[in-house]
PDB file of N, CA and C in Angstrom:
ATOM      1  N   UNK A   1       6.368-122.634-127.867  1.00  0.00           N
ATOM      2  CA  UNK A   1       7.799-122.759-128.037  1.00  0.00           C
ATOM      3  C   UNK A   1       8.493-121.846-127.025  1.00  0.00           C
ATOM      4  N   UNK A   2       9.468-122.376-126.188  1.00  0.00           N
ATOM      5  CA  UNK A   2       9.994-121.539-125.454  1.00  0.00           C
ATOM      6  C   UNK A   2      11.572-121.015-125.687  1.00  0.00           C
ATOM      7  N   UNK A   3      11.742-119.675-125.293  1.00  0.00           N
ATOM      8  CA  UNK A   3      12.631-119.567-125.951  1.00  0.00           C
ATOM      9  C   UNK A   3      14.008-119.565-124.732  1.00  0.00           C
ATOM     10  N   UNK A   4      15.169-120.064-125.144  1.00  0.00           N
ATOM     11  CA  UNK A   4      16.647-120.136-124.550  1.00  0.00           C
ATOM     12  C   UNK A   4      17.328-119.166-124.401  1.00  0.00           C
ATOM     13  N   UNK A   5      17.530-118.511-123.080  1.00  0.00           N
ATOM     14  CA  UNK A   5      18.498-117.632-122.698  1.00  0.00           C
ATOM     15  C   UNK A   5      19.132-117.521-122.003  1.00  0.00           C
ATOM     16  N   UNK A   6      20.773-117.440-122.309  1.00  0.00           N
ATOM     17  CA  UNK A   6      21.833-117.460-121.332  1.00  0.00           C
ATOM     18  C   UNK A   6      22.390-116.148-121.254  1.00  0.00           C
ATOM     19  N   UNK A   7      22.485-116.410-119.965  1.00  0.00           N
ATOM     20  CA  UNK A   7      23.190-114.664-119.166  1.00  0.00           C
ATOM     21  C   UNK A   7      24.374-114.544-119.719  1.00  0.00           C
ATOM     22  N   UNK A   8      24.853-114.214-119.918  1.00  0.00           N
ATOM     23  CA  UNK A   8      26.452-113.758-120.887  1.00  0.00           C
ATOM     24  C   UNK A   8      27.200-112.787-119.614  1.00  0.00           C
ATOM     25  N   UNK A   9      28.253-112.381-119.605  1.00  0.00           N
ATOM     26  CA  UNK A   9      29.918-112.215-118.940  1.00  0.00           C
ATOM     27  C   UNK A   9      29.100-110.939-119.036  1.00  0.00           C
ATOM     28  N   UNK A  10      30.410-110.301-118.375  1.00  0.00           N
ATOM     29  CA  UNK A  10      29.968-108.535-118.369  1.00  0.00           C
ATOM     30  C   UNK A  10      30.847-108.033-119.844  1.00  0.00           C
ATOM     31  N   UNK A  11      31.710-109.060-120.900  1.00  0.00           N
ATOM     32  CA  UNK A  11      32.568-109.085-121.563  1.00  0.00           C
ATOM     33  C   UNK A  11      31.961-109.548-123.245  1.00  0.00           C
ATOM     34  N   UNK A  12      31.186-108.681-123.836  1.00  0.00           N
ATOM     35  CA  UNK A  12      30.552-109.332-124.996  1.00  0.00           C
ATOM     36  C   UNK A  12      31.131-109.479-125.599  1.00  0.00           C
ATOM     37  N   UNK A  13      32.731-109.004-125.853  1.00  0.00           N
ATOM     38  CA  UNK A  13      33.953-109.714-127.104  1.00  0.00           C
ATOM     39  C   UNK A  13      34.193-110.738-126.240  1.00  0.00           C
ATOM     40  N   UNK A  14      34.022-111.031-125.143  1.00  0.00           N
ATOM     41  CA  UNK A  14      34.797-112.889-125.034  1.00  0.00           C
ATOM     42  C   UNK A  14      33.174-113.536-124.918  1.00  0.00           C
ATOM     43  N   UNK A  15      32.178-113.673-124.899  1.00  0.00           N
ATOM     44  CA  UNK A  15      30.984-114.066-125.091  1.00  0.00           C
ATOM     45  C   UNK A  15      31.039-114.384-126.604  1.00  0.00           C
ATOM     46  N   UNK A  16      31.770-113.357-127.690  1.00  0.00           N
ATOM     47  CA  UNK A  16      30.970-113.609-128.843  1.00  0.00           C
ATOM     48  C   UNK A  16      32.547-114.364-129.405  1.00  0.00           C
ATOM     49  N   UNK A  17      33.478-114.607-128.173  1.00  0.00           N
ATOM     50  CA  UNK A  17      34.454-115.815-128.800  1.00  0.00           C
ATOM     51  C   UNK A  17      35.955-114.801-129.517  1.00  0.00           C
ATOM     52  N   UNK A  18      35.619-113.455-129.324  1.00  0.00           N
ATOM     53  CA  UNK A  18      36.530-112.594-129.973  1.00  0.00           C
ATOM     54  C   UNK A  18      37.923-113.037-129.377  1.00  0.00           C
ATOM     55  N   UNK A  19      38.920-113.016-130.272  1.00  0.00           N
ATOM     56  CA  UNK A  19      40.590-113.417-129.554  1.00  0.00           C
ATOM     57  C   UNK A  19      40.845-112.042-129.109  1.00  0.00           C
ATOM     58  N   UNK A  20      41.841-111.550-127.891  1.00  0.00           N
ATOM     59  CA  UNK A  20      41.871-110.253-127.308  1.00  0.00           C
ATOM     60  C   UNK A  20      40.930-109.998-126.876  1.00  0.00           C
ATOM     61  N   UNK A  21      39.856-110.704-126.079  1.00  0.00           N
ATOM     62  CA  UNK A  21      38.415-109.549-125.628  1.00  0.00           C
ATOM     63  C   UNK A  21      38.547-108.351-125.142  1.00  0.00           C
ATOM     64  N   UNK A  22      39.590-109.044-123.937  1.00  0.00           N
ATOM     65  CA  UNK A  22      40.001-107.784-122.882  1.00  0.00           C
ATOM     66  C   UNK A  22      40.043-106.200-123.531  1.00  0.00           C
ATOM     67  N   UNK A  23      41.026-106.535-124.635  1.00  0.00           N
ATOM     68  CA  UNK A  23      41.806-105.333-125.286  1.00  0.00           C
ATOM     69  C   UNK A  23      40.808-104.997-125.432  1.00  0.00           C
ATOM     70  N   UNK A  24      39.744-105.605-126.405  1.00  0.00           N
ATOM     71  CA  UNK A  24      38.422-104.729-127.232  1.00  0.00           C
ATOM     72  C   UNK A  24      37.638-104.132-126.134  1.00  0.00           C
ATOM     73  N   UNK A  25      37.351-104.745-125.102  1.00  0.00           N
ATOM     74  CA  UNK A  25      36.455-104.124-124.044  1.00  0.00           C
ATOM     75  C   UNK A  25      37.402-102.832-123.679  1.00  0.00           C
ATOM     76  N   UNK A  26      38.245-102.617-123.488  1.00  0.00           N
ATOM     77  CA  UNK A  26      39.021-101.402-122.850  1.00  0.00           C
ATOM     78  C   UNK A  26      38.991-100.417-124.123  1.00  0.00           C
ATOM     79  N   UNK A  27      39.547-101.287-125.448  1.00  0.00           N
ATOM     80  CA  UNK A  27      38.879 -99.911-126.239  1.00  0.00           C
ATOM     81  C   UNK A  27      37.355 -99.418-126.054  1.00  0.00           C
ATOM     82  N   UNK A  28      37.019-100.036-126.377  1.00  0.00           N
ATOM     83  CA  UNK A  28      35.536 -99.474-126.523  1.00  0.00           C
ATOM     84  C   UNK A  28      34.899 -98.787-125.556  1.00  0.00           C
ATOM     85  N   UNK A  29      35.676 -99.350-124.070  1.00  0.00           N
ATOM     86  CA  UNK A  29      35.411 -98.009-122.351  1.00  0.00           C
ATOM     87  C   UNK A  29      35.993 -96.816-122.849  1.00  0.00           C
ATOM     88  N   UNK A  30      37.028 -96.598-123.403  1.00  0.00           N
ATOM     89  CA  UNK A  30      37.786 -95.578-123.965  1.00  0.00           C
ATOM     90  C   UNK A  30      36.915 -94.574-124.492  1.00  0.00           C
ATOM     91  N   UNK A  31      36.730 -95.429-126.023  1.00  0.00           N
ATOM     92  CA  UNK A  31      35.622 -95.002-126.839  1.00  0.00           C
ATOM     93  C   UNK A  31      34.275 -93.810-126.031  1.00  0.00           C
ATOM     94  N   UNK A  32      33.743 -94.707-125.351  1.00  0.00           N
ATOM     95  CA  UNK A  32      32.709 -94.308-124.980  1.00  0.00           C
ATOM     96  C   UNK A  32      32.924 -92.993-124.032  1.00  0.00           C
ATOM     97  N   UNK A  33      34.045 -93.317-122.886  1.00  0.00           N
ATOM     98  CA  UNK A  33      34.769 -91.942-122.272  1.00  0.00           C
ATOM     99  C   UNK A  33      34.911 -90.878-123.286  1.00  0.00           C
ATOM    100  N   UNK A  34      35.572 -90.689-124.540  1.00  0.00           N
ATOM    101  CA  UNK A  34      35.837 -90.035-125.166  1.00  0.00           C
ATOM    102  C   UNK A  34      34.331 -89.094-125.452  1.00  0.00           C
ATOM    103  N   UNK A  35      33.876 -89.992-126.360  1.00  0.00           N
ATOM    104  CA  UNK A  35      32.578 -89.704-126.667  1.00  0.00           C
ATOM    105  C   UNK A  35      31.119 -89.061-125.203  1.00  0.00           C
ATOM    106  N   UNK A  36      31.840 -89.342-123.924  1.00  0.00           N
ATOM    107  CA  UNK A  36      31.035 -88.944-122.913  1.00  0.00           C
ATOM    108  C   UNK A  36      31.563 -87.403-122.525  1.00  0.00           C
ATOM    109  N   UNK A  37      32.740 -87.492-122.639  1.00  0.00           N
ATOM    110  CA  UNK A  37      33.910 -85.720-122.869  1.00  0.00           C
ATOM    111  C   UNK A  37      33.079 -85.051-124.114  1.00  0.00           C
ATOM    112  N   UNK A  38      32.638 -85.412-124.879  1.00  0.00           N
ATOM    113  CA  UNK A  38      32.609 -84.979-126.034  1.00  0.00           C
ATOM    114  C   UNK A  38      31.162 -84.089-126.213  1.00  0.00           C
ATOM    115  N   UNK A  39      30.143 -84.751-125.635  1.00  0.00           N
ATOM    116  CA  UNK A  39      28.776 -84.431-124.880  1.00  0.00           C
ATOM    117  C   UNK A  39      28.613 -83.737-124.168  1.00  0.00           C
ATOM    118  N   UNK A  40      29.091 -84.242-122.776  1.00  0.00           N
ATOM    119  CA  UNK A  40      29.519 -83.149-121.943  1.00  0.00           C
ATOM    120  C   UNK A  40      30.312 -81.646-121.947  1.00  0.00           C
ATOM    121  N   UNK A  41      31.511 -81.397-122.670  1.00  0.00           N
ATOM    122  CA  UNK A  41      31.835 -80.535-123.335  1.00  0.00           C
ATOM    123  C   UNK A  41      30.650 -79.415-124.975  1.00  0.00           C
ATOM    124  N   UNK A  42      30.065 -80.529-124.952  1.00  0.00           N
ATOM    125  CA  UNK A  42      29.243 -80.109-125.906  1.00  0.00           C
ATOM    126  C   UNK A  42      30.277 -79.345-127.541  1.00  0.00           C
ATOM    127  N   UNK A  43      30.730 -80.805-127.527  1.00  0.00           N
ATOM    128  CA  UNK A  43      31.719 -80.056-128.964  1.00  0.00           C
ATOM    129  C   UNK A  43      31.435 -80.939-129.795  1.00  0.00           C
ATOM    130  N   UNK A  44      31.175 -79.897-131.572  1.00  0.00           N
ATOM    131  CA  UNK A  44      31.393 -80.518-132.392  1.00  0.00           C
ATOM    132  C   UNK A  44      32.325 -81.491-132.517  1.00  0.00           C
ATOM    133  N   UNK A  45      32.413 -82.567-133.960  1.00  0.00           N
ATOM    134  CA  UNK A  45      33.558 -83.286-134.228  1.00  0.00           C
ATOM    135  C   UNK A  45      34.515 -82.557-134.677  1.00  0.00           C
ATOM    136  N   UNK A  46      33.996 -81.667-135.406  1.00  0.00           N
ATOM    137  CA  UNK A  46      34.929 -80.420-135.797  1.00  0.00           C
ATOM    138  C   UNK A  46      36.020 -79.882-134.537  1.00  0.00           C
ATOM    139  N   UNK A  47      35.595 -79.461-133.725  1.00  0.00           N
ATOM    140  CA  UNK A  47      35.939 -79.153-132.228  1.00  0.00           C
ATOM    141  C   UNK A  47      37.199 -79.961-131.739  1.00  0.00           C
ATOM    142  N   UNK A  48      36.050 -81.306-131.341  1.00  0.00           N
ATOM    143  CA  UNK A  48      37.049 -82.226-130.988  1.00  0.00           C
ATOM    144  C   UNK A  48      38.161 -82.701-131.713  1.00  0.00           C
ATOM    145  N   UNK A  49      38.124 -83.135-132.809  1.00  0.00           N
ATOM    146  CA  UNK A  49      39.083 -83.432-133.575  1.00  0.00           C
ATOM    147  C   UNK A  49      40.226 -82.369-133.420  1.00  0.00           C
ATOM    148  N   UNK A  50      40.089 -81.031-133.582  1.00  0.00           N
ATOM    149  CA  UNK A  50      41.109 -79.925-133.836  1.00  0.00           C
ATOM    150  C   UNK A  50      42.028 -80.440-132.328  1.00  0.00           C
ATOM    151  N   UNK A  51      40.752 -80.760-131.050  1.00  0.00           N
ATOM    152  CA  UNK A  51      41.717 -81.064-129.539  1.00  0.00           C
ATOM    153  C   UNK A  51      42.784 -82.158-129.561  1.00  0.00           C
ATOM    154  N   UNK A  52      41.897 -83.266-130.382  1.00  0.00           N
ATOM    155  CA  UNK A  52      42.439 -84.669-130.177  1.00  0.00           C
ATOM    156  C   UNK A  52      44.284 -84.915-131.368  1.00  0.00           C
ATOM    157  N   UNK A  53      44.127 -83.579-132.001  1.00  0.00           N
ATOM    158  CA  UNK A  53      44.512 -83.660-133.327  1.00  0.00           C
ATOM    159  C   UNK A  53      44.538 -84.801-134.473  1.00  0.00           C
ATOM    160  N   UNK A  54      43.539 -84.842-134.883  1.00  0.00           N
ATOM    161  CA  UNK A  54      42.869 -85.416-135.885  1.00  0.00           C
ATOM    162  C   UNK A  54      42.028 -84.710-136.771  1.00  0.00           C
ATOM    163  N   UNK A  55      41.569 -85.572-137.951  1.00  0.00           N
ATOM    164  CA  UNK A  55      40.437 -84.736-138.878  1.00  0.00           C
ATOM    165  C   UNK A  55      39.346 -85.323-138.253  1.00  0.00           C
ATOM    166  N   UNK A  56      38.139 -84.237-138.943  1.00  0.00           N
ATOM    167  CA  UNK A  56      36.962 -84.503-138.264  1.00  0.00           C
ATOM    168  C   UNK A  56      36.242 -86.200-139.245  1.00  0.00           C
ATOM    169  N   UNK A  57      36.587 -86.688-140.074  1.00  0.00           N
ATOM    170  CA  UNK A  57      36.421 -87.836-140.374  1.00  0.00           C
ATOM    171  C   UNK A  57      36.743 -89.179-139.743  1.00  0.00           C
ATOM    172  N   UNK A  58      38.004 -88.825-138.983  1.00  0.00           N
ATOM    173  CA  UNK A  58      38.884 -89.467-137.844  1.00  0.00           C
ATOM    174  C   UNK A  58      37.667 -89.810-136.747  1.00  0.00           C
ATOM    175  N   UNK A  59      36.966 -88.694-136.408  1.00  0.00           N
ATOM    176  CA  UNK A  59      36.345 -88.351-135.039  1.00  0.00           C
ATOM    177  C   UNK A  59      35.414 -89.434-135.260  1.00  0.00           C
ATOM    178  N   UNK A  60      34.618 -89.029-136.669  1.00  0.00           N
ATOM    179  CA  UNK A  60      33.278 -89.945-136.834  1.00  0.00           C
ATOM    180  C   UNK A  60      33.286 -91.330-136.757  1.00  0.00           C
ATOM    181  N   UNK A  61      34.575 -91.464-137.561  1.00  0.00           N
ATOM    182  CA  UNK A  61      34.810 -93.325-137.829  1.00  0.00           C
ATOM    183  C   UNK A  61      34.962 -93.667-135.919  1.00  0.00           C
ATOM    184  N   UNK A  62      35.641 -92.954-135.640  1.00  0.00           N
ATOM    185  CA  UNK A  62      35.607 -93.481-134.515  1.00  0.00           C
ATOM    186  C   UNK A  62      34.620 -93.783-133.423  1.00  0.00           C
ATOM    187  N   UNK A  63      33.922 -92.955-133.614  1.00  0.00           N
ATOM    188  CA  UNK A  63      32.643 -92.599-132.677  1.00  0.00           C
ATOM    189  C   UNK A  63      31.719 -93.682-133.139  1.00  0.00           C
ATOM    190  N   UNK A  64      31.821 -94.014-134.316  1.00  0.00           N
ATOM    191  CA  UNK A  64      31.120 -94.760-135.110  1.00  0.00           C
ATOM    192  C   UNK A  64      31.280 -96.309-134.896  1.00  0.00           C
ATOM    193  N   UNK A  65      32.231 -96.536-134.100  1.00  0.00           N
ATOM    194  CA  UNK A  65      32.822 -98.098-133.864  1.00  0.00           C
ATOM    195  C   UNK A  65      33.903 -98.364-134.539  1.00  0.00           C
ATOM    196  N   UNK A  66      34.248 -97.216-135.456  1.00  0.00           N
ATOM    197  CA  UNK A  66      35.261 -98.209-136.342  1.00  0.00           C
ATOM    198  C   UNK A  66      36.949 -97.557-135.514  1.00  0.00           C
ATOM    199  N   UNK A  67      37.062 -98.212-134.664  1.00  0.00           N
ATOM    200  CA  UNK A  67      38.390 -97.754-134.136  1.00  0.00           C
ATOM    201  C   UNK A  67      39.528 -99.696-133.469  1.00  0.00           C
ATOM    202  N   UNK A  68      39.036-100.138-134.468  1.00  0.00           N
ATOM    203  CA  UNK A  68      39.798-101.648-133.747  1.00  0.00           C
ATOM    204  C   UNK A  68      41.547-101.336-134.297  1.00  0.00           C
ATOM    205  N   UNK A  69      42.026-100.874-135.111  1.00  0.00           N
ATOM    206  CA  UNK A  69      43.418-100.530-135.330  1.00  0.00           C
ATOM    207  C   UNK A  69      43.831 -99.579-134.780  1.00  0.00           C
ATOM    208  N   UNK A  70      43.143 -98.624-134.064  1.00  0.00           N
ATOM    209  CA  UNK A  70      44.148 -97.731-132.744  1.00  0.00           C
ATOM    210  C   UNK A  70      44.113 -98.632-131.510  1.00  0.00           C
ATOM    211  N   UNK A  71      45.301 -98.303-131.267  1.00  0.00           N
ATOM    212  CA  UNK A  71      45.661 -98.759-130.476  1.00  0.00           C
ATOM    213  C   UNK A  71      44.949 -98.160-128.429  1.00  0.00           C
ATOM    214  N   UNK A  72      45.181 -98.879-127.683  1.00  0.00           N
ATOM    215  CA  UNK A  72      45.002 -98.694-126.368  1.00  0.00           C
ATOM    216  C   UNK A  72      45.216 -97.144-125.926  1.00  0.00           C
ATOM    217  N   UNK A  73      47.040 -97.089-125.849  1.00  0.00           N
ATOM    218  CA  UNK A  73      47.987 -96.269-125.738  1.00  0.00           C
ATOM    219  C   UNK A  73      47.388 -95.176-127.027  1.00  0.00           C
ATOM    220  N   UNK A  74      47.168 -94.830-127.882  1.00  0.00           N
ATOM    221  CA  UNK A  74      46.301 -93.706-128.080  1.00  0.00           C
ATOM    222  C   UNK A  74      45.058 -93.357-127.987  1.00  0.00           C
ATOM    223  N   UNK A  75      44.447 -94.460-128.047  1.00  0.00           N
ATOM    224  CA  UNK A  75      42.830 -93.976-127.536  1.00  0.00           C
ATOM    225  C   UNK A  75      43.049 -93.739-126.189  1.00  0.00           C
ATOM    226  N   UNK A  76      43.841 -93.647-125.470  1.00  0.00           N
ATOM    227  CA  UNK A  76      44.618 -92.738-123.999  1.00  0.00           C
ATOM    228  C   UNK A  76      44.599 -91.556-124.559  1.00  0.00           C
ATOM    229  N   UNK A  77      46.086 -91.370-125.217  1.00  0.00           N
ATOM    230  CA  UNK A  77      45.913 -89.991-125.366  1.00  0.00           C
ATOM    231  C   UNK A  77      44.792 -89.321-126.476  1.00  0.00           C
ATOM    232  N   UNK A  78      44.131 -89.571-127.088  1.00  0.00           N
ATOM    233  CA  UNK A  78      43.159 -88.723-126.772  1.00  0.00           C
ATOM    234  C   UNK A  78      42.013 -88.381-126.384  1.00  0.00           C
ATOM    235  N   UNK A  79      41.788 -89.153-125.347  1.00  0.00           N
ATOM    236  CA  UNK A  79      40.877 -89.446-124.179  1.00  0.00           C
ATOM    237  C   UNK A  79      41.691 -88.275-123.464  1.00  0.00           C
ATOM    238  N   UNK A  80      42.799 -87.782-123.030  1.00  0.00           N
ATOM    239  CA  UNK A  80      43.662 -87.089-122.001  1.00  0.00           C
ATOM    240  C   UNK A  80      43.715 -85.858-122.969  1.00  0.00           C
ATOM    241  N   UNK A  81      43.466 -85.504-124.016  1.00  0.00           N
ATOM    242  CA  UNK A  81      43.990 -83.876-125.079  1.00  0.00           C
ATOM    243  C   UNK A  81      42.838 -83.843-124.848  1.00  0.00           C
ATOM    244  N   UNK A  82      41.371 -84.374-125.247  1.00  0.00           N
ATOM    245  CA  UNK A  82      40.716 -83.843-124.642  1.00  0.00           C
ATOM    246  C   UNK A  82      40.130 -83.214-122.841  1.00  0.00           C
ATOM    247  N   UNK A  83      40.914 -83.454-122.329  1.00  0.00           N
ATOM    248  CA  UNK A  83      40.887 -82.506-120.782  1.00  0.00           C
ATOM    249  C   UNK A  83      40.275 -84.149-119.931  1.00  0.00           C
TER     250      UNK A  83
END
């Protein structure tokens, strides 16, 4: 049995048919920037959160994927409070 595979976009929310891909892909570059500051800095969520001003529960959900209701324009700024 052989198996079927198609190369997919550089865009896996418009691959998987998501409405807004764009948006979701730019969050989630965000996301990951944030989270690459965050490493690099070598800071707790505790840490970060106090920068980003947020709670450190804020930090996790986010880090965690769950950030589709912030918006662009703040996952900016605090991509930018953190340095």
């Amino acid at each position: 049995m052989r198996t079927r595979i198609t190369r997919g976009t550089k865009n896996v929310f418009a691959d998987l048919g998501f409405p807004d891909a764009e948006t979701h892909l730019l969050k989630a570059e965000l996301v990951t920037r944030i989270q690459g500051v965050i490493t690099a800095q070598e800071l707790t969520q505790v840490a970060a959160a106090k920068l980003m001003g947020l709670g450190q529960p804020d930090v996790s959900r986010l880090l965690n994927g769950q950030f589709r209701e912030m918006s662009v324009e703040r996952l900016m700024r605090l991509l930018t409070r953190l340095g």
